[in-house]
Protein backbone atom coordinates (compact mmCIF):
# COMPACT_ATOMS: atom_id res chain seq x y z
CA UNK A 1 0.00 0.00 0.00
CA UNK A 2 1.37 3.26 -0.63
CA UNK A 3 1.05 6.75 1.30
CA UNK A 4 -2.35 7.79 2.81
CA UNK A 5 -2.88 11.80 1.80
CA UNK A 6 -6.03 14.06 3.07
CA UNK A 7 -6.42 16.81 0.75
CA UNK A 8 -9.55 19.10 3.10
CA UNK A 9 -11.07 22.10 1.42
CA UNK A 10 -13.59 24.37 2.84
CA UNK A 11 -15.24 27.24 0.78
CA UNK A 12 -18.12 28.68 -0.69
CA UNK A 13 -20.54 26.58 -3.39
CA UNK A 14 -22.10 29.15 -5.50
CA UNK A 15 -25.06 28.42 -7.32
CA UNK A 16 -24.38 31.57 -10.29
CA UNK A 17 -21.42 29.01 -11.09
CA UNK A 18 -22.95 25.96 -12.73
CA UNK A 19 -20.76 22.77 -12.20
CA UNK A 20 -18.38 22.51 -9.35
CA UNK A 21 -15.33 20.06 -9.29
CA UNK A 22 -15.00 19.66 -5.35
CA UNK A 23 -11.59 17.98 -5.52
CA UNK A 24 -9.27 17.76 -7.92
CA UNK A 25 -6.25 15.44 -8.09
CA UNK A 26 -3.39 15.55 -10.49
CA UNK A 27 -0.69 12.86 -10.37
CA UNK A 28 3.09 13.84 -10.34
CA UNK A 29 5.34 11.44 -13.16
CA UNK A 30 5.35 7.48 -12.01
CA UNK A 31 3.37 8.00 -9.15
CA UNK A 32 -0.12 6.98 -9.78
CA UNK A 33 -2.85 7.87 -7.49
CA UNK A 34 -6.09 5.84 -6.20
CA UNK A 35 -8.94 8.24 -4.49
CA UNK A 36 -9.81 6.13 -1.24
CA UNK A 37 -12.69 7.92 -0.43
CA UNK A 38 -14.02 11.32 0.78
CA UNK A 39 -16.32 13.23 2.87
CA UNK A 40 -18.53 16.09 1.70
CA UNK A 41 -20.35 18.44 4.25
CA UNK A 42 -22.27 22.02 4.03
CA UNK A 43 -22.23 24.58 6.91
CA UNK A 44 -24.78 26.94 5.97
CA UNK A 45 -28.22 25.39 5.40
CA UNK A 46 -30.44 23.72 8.56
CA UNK A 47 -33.97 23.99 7.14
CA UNK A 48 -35.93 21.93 4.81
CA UNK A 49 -37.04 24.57 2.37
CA UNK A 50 -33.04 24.48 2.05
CA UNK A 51 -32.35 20.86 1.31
CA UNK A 52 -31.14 19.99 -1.56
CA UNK A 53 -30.57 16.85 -4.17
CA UNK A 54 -27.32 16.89 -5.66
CA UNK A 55 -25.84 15.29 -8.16
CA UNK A 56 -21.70 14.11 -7.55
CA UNK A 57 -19.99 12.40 -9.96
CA UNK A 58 -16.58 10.71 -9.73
CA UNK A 59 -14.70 11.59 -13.00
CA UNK A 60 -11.05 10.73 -14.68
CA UNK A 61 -9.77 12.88 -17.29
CA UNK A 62 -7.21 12.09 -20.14
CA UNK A 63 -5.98 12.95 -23.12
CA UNK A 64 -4.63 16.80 -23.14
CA UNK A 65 -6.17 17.87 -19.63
CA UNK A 66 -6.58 21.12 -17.91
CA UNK A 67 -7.18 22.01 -14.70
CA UNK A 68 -10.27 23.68 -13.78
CA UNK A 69 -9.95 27.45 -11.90
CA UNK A 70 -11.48 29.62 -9.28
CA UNK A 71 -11.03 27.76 -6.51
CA UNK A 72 -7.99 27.02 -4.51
CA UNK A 73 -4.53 25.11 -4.57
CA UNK A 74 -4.19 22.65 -1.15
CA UNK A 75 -1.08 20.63 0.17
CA UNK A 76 -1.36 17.61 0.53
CA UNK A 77 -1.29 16.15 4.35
CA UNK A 78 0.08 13.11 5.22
CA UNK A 79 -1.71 10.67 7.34
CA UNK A 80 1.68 9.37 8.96
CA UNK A 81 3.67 12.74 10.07
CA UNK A 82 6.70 10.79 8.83
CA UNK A 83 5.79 10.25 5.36
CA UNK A 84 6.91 12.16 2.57
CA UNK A 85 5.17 15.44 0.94
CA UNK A 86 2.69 14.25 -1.30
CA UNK A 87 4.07 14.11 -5.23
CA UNK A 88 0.12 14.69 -6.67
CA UNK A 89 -1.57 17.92 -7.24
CA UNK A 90 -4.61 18.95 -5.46
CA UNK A 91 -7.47 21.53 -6.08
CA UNK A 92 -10.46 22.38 -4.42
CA UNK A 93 -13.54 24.67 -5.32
CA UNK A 94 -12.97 24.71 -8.94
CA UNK A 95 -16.22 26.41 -9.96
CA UNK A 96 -14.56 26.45 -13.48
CA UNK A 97 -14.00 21.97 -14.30
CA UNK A 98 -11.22 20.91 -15.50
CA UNK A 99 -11.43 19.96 -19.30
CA UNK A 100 -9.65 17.51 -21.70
CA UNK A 101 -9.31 17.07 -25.35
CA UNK A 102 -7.85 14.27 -27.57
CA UNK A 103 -8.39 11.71 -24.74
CA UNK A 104 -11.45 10.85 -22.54
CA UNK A 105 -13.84 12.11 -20.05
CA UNK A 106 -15.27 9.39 -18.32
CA UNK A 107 -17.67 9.08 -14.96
CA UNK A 108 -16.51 6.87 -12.82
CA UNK A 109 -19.24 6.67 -10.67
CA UNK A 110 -22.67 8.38 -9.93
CA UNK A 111 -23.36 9.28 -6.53
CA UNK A 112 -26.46 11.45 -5.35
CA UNK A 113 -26.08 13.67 -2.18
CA UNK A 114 -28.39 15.45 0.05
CA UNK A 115 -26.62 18.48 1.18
CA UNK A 116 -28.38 18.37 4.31
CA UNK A 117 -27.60 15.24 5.37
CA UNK A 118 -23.79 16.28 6.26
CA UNK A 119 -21.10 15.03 6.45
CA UNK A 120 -21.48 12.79 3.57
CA UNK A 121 -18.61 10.00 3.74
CA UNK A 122 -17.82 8.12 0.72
CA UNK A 123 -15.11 5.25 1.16
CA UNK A 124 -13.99 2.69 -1.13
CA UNK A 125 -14.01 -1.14 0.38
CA UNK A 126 -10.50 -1.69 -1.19
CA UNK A 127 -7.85 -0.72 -3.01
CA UNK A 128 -8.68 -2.71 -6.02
CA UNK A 129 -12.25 -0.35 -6.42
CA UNK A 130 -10.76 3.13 -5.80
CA UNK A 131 -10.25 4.74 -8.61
CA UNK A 132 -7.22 5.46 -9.96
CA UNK A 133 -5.17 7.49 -12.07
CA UNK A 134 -1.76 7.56 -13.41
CA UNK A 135 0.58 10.88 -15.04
CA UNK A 136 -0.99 12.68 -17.54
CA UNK A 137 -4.90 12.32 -16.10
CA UNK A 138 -6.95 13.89 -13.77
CA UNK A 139 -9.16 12.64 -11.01
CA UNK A 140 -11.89 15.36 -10.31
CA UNK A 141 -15.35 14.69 -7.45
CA UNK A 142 -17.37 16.94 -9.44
CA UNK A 143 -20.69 18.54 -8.15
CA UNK A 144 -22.93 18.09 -11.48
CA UNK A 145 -25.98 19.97 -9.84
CA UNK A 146 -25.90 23.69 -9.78
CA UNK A 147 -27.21 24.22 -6.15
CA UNK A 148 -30.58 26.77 -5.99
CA UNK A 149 -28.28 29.15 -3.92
CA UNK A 150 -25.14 29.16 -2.00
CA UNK A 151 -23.74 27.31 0.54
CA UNK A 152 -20.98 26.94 2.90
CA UNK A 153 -19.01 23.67 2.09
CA UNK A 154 -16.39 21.83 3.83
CA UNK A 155 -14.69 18.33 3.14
CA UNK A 156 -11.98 15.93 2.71
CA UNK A 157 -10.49 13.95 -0.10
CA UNK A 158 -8.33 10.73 1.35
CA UNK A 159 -5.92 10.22 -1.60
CA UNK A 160 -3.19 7.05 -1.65
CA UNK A 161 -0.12 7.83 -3.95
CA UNK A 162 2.00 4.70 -4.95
């Protein structure tokens, strides 16, 4: 097994800015990366005329890729304080998705979330069923709903690096 990385992000989901991607993960040369699972949480909304359906959608990226914008670089964190900084990328907030051409865009897996029911964890079972990329791809959670107004979102992206 490799090393264990959290990527957290807390921000502000706006809904003027269509699709989200909530994380974003870009691996460094030879080190591919599986997402073991993640957490997604809002801090703004209590009430029911607030809740909300929303779509999330796990997503790799190849080809030429680019990396979405308007959200916010993150460090990597290692789970063991003695492990190495993390080789990967991270992003989160993008309220501008990352885009490829010349390769493929393809969903990973379809997951619905109901922002009020928070935190939302998401874990893989194994290795073998987290997804994974290698160089030259990118692993986005994308929010696929455009929420009916803002919200306050925090959350976690548990990333191993091989």
């Amino acid at each position: 097994m490799g090393r264990i990385y959290t990527v957290p992000f807390q921000g502000t989901i706006t809904a003027a800015g269509g699709d989200a991607d909530l994380f974003e993960i870009g691996p460094a040369d030879d080190k591919p990366c599986k997402l073991r699972g993640f957490t997604l949480g809002q801090t703004s909304e209590v009430g029911d005329a607030a809740e909300e359906g929303l779509r999330v959608s796990v997503v790799r990226l190849s080809g030429t890729v680019t990396s979405g914008s308007g959200g916010s670089s993150i460090t990597p964190v290692p789970i063991d304080s003695g492990d190495a900084a993390a080789g990967f990328s991270a992003e989160g907030g993008n309220s501008t998705v990352a885009t490829q051409s010349g390769g493929a865009t393809t969903v990973v897996e379809e997951l619905a979330w109901n922002e009020r029911m928070s935190p939302y964890p998401h874990f893989y079972p194994d290795a073998p069923f987290s997804p994974k990329v290698k160089q030259g791809e990118l692993l986005v959670v994308r929010m696929q709903t455009t929420p009916g107004d803002d919200f306050s979102f925090a959350g976690t992206a548990f990333v191993e690096e091989e």
